[in-house]
C-alpha atoms as a PDB file:
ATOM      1  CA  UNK A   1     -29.687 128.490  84.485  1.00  0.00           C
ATOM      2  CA  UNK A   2     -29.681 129.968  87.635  1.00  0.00           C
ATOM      3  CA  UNK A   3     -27.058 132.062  87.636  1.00  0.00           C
ATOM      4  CA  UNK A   4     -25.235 133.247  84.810  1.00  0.00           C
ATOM      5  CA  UNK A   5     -21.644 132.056  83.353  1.00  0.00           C
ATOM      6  CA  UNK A   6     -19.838 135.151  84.924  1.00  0.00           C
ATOM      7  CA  UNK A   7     -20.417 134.510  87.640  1.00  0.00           C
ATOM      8  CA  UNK A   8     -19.485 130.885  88.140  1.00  0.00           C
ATOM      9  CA  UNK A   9     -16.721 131.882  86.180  1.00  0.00           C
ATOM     10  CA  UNK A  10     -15.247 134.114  88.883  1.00  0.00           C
ATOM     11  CA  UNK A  11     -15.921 131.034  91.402  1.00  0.00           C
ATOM     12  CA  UNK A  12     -14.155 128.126  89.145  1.00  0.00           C
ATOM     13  CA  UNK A  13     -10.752 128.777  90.595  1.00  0.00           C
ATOM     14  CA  UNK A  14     -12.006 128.291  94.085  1.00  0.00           C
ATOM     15  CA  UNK A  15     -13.592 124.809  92.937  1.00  0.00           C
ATOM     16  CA  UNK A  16     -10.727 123.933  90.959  1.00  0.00           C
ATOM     17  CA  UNK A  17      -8.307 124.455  94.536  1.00  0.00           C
ATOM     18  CA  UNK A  18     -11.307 123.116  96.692  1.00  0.00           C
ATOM     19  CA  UNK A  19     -11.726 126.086  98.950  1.00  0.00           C
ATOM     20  CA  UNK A  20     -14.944 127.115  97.808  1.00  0.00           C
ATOM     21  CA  UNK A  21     -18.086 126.548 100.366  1.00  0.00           C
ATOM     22  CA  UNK A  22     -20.515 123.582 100.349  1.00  0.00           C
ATOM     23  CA  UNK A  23     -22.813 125.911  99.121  1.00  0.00           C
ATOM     24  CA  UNK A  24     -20.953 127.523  95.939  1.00  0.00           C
ATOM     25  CA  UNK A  25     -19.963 123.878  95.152  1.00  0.00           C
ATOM     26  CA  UNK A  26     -23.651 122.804  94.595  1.00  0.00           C
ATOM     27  CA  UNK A  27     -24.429 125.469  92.586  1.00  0.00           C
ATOM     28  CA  UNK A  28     -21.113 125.234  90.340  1.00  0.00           C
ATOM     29  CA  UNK A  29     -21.544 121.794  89.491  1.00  0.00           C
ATOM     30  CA  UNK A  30     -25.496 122.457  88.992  1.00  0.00           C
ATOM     31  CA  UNK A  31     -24.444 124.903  86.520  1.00  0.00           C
ATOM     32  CA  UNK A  32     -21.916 122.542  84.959  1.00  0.00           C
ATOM     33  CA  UNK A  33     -24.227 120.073  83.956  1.00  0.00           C
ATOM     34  CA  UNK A  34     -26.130 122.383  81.425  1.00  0.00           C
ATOM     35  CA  UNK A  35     -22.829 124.844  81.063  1.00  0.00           C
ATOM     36  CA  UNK A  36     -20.136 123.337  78.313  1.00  0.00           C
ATOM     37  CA  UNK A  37     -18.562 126.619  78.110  1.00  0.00           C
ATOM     38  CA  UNK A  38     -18.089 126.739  81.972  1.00  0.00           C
ATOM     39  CA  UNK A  39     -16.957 122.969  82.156  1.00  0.00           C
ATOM     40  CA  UNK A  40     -14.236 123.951  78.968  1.00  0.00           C
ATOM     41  CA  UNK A  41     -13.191 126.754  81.088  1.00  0.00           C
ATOM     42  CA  UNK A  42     -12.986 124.513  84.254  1.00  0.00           C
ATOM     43  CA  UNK A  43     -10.630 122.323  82.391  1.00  0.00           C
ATOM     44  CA  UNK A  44      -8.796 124.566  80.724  1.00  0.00           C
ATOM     45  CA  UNK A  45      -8.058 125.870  84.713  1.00  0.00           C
ATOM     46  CA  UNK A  46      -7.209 122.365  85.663  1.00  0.00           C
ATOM     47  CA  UNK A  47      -4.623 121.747  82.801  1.00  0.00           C
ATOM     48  CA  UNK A  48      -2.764 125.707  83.310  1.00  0.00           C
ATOM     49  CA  UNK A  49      -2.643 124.133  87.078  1.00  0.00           C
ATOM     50  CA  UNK A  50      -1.712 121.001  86.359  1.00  0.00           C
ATOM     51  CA  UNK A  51       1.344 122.381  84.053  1.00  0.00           C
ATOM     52  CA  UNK A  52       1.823 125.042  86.778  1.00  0.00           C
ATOM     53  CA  UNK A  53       2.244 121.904  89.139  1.00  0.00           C
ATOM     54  CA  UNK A  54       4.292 120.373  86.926  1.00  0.00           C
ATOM     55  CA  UNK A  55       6.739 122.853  86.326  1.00  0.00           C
ATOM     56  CA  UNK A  56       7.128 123.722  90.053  1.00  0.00           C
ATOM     57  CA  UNK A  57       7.747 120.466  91.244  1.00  0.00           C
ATOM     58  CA  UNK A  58      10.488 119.613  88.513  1.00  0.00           C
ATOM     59  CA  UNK A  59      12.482 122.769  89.463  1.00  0.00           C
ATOM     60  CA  UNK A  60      11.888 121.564  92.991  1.00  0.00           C
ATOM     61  CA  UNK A  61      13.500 118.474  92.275  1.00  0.00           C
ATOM     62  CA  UNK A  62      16.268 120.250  89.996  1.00  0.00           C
ATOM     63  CA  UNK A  63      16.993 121.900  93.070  1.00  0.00           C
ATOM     64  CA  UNK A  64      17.320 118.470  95.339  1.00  0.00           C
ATOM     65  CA  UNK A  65      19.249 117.242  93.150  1.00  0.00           C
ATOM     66  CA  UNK A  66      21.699 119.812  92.836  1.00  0.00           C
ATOM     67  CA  UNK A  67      22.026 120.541  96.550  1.00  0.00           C
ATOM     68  CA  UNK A  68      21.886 116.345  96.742  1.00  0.00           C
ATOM     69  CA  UNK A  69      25.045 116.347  94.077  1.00  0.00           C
ATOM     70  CA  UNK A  70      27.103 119.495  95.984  1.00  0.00           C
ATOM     71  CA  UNK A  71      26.549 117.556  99.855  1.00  0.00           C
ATOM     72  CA  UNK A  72      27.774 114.549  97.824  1.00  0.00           C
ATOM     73  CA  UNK A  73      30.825 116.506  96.143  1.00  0.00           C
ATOM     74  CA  UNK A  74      31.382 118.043  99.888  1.00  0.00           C
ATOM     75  CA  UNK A  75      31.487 114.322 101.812  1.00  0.00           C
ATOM     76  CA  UNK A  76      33.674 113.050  99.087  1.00  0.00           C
ATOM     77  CA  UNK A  77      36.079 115.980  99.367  1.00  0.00           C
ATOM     78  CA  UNK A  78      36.245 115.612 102.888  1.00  0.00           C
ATOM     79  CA  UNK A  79      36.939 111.868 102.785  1.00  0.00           C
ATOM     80  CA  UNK A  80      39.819 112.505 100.290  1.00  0.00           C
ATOM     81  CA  UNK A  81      41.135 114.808 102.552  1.00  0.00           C
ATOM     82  CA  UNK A  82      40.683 112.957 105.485  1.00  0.00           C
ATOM     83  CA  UNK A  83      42.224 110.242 103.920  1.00  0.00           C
ATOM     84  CA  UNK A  84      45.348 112.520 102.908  1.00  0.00           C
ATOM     85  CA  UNK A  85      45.838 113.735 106.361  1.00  0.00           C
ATOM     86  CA  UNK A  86      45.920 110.341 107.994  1.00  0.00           C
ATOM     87  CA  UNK A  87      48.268 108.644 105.307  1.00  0.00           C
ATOM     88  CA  UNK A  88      50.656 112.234 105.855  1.00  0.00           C
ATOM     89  CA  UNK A  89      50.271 111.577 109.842  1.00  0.00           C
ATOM     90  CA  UNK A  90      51.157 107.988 109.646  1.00  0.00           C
ATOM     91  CA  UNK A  91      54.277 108.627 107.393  1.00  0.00           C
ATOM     92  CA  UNK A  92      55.612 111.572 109.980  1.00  0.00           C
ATOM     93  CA  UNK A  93      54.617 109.131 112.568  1.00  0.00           C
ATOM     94  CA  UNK A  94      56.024 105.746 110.976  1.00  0.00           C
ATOM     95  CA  UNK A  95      59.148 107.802 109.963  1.00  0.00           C
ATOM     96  CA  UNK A  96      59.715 109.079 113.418  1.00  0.00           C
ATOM     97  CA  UNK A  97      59.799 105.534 115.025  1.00  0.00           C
ATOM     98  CA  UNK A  98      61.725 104.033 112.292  1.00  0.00           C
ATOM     99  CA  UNK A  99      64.297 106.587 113.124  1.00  0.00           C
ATOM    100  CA  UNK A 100      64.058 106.112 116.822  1.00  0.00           C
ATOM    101  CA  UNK A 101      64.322 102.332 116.001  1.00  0.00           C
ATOM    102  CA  UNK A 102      67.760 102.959 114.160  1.00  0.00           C
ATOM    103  CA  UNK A 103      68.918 105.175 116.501  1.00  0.00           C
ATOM    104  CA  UNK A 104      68.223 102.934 119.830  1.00  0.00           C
ATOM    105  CA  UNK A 105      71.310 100.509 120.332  1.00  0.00           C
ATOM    106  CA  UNK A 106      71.330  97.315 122.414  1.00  0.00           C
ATOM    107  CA  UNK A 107      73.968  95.021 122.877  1.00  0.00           C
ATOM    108  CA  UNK A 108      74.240  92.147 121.264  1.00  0.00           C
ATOM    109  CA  UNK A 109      74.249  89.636 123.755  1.00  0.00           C
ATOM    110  CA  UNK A 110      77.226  86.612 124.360  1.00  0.00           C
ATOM    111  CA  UNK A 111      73.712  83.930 124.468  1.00  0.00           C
ATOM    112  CA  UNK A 112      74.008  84.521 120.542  1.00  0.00           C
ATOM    113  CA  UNK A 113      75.486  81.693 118.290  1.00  0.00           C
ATOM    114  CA  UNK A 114      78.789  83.159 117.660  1.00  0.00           C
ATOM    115  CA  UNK A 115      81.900  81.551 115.519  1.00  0.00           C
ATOM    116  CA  UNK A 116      85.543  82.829 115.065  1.00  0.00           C
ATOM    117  CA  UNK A 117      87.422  81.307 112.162  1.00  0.00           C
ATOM    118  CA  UNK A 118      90.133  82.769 109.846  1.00  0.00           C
ATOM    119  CA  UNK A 119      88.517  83.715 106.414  1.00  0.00           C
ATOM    120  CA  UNK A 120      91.620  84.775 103.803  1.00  0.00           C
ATOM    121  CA  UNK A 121      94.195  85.061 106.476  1.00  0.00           C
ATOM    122  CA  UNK A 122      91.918  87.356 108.875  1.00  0.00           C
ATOM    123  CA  UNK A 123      90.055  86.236 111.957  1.00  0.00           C
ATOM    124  CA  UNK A 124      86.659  86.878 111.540  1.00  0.00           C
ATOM    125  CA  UNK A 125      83.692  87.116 114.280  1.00  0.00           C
ATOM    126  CA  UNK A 126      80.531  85.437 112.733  1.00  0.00           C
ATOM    127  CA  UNK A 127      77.056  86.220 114.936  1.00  0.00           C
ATOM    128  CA  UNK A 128      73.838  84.264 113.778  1.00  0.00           C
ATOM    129  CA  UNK A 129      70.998  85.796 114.229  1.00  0.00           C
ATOM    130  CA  UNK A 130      71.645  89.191 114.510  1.00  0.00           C
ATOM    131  CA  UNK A 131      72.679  92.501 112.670  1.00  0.00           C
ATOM    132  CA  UNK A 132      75.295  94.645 113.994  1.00  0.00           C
ATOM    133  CA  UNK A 133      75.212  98.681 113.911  1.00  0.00           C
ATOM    134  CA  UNK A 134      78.908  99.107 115.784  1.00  0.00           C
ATOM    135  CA  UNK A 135      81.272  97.083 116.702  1.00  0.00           C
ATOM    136  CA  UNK A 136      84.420  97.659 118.693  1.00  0.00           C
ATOM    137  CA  UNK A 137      87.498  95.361 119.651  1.00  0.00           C
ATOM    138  CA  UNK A 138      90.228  96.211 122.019  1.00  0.00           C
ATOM    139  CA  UNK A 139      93.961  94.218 121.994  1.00  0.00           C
ATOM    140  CA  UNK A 140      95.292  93.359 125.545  1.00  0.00           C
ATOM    141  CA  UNK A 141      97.996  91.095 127.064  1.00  0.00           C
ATOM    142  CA  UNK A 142      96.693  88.552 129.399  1.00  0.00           C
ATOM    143  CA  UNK A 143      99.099  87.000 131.509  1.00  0.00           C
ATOM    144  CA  UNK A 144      98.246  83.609 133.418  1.00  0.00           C
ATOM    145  CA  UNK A 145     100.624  80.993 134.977  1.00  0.00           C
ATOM    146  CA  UNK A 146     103.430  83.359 133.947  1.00  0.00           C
ATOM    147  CA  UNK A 147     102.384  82.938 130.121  1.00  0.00           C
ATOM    148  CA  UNK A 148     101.676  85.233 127.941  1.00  0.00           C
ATOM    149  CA  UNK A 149      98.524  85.325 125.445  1.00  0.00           C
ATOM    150  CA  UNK A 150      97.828  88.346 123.396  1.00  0.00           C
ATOM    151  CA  UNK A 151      94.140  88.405 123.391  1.00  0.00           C
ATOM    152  CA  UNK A 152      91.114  90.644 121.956  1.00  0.00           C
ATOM    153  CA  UNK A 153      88.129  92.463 123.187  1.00  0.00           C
ATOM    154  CA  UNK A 154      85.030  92.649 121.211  1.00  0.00           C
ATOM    155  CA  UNK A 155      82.001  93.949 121.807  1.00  0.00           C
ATOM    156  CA  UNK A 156      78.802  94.452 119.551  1.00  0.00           C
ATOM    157  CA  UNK A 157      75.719  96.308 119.127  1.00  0.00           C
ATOM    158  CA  UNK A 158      72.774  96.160 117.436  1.00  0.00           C
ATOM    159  CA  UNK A 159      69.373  98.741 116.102  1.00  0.00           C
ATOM    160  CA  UNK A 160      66.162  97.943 117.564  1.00  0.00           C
ATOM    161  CA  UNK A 161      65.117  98.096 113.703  1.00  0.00           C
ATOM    162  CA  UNK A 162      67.776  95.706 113.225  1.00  0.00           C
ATOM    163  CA  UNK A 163      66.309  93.417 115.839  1.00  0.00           C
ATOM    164  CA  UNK A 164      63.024  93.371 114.126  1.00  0.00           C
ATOM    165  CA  UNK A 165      64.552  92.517 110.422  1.00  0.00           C
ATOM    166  CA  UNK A 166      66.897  89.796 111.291  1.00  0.00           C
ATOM    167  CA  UNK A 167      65.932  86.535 111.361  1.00  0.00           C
ATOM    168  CA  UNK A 168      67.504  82.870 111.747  1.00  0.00           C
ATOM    169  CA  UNK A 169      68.826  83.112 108.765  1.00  0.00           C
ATOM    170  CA  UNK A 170      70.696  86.389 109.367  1.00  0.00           C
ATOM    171  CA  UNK A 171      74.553  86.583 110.086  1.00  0.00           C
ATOM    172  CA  UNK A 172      76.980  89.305 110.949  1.00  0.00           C
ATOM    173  CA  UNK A 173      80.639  88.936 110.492  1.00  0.00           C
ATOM    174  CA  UNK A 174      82.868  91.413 112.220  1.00  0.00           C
ATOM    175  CA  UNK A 175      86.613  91.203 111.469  1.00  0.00           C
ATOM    176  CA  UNK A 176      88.399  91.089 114.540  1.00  0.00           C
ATOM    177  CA  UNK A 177      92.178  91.492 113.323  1.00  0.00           C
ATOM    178  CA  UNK A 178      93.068  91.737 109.478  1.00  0.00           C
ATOM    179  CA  UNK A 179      96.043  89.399 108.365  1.00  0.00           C
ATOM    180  CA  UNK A 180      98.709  92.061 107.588  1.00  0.00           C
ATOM    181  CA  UNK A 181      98.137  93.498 111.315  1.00  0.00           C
ATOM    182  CA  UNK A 182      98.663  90.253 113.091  1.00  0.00           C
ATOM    183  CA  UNK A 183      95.681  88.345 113.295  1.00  0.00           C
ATOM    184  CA  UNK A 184      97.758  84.943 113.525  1.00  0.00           C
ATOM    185  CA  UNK A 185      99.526  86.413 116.303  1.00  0.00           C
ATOM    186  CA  UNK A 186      95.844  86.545 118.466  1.00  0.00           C
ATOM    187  CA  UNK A 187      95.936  83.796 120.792  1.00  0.00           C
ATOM    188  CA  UNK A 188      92.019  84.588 122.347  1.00  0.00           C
ATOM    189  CA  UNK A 189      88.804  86.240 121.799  1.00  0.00           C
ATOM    190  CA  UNK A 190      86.953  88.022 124.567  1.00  0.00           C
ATOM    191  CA  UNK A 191      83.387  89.121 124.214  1.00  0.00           C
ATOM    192  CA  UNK A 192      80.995  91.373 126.341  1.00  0.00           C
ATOM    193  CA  UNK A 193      77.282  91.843 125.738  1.00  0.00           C
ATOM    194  CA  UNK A 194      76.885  93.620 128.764  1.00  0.00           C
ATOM    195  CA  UNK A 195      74.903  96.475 128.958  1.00  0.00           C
ATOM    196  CA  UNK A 196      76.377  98.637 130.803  1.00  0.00           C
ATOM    197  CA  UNK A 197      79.221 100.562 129.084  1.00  0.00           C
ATOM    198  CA  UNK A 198      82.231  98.398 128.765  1.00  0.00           C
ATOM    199  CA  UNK A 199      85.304  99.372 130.510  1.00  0.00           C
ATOM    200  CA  UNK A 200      87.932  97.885 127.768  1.00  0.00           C
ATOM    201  CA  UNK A 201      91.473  96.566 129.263  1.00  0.00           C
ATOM    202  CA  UNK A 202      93.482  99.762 127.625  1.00  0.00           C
ATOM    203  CA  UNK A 203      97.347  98.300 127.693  1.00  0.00           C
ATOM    204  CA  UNK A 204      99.077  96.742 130.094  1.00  0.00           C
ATOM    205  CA  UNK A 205      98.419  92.375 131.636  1.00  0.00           C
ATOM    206  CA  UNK A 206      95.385  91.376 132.896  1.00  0.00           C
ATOM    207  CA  UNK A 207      94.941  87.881 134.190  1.00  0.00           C
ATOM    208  CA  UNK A 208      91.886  85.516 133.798  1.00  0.00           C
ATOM    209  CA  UNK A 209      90.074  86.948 137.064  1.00  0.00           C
ATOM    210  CA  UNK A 210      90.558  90.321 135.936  1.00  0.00           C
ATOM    211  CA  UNK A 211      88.842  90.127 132.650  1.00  0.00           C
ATOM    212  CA  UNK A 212      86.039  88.345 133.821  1.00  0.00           C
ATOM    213  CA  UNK A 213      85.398  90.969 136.259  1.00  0.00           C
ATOM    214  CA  UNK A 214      85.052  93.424 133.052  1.00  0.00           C
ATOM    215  CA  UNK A 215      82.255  91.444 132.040  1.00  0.00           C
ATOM    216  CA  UNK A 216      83.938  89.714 129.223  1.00  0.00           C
ATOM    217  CA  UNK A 217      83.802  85.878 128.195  1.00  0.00           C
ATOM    218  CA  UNK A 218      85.982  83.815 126.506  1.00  0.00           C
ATOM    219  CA  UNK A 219      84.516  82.857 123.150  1.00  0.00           C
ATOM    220  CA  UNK A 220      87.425  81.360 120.976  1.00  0.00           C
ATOM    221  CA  UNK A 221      91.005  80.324 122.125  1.00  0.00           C
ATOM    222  CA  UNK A 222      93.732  78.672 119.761  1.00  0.00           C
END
């Protein structure tokens, strides 16, 4: 042997990491080939690598893991709370226009189906098509060709909400005069779905002309 075992003992870890010269590497593996101490010891430096190796790059990937598993508990948090936040915002929001919608009146407008009949003695305004919030009626005299006719003036409103709900099927009743405050005496029914607000005939006679000119139309007569 050329050189002895300490020697090439000292150099092994350079061979073993390949940074040794050209040189050193000739002369380490000349030496192997008669050495079997040296190559034991070379192999005994690959293996303490190889489990050095090992246990580096498992604690490496312990560590991706865990940061993998915290960004993943993060995004889902976030989502969950972005989630919450939108379903909250859409609530305040959905609640505020529902509310708007209930609060916003229109009238109900004179195009609508509408019946009067008596139902159990009282004379009853039936609307198709439409749900009422308020409704109002005014008595009045009307007085034409020196006759007499004691006559009623109803108008209705409706919700924008309501608007959206009701359907073909849908019908309002609104009782015009009860039976034990003279609904057989009612000769007419006015009604106004006008919007504009309605400027009632408060006591006194009013003839055909004039009520028209309040905006009101005759929808039932005896």
């Amino acid at each position: 042997m050329k050189y002895k075992c300490g020697i090439i003992k000292d150099l092994l870890p350079l061979y073993v990491d390949h940074v040794c010269s050209d040189e050193s590497k000739e002369l380490i593996e000349e030496h192997l080939l008669e050495c079997n101490n040296c190559k034991s010891y070379m192999d005994s430096l690959r293996k303490s690598q190889d489990v050095e190796y090992a246990a580096y790059d498992e604690e490496k990937e312990r560590r991706k893991v865990k940061m993998m598993l915290g960004m993943k508990k993060k995004i889902v948090s976030g989502n969950i709370l972005v989630v919450i936040i939108t379903v909250l915002i859409l609530g305040v929001v959905g609640t505020g226009v529902m509310q708007w919608l209930k609060r916003t009146l229109v009238p109900i407008p004179e195009t609508r189906q509408m019946e009067v009949n008596y139902e159990n003695g009282d004379l009853v305004l039936s609307v198709t098509d439409a749900i009422f919030s308020d409704a109002s009626g005014v008595r009045f005299t009307l007085t034409e060709d020196g006759k007499a006719y004691e006559c009623v003036a109803v108008a209705m409103n409706t919700s924008k909400w309501n608007e959206l709900i009701s359907s073909d099927k849908t019908c309002s009743k609104y009782t015009i005069a009860y039976s034990e405050k003279g609904a057989n005496e009612i000769d007419r029914v006015y009604y106004s779905g006008d919007e504009k607000d309605l400027e009632y005939p408060h006591n006194g006679e009013l003839n055909e002309n004039e009520i028209q000119l309040l905006g009101y139309t005759l929808v039932w007569s005896k």
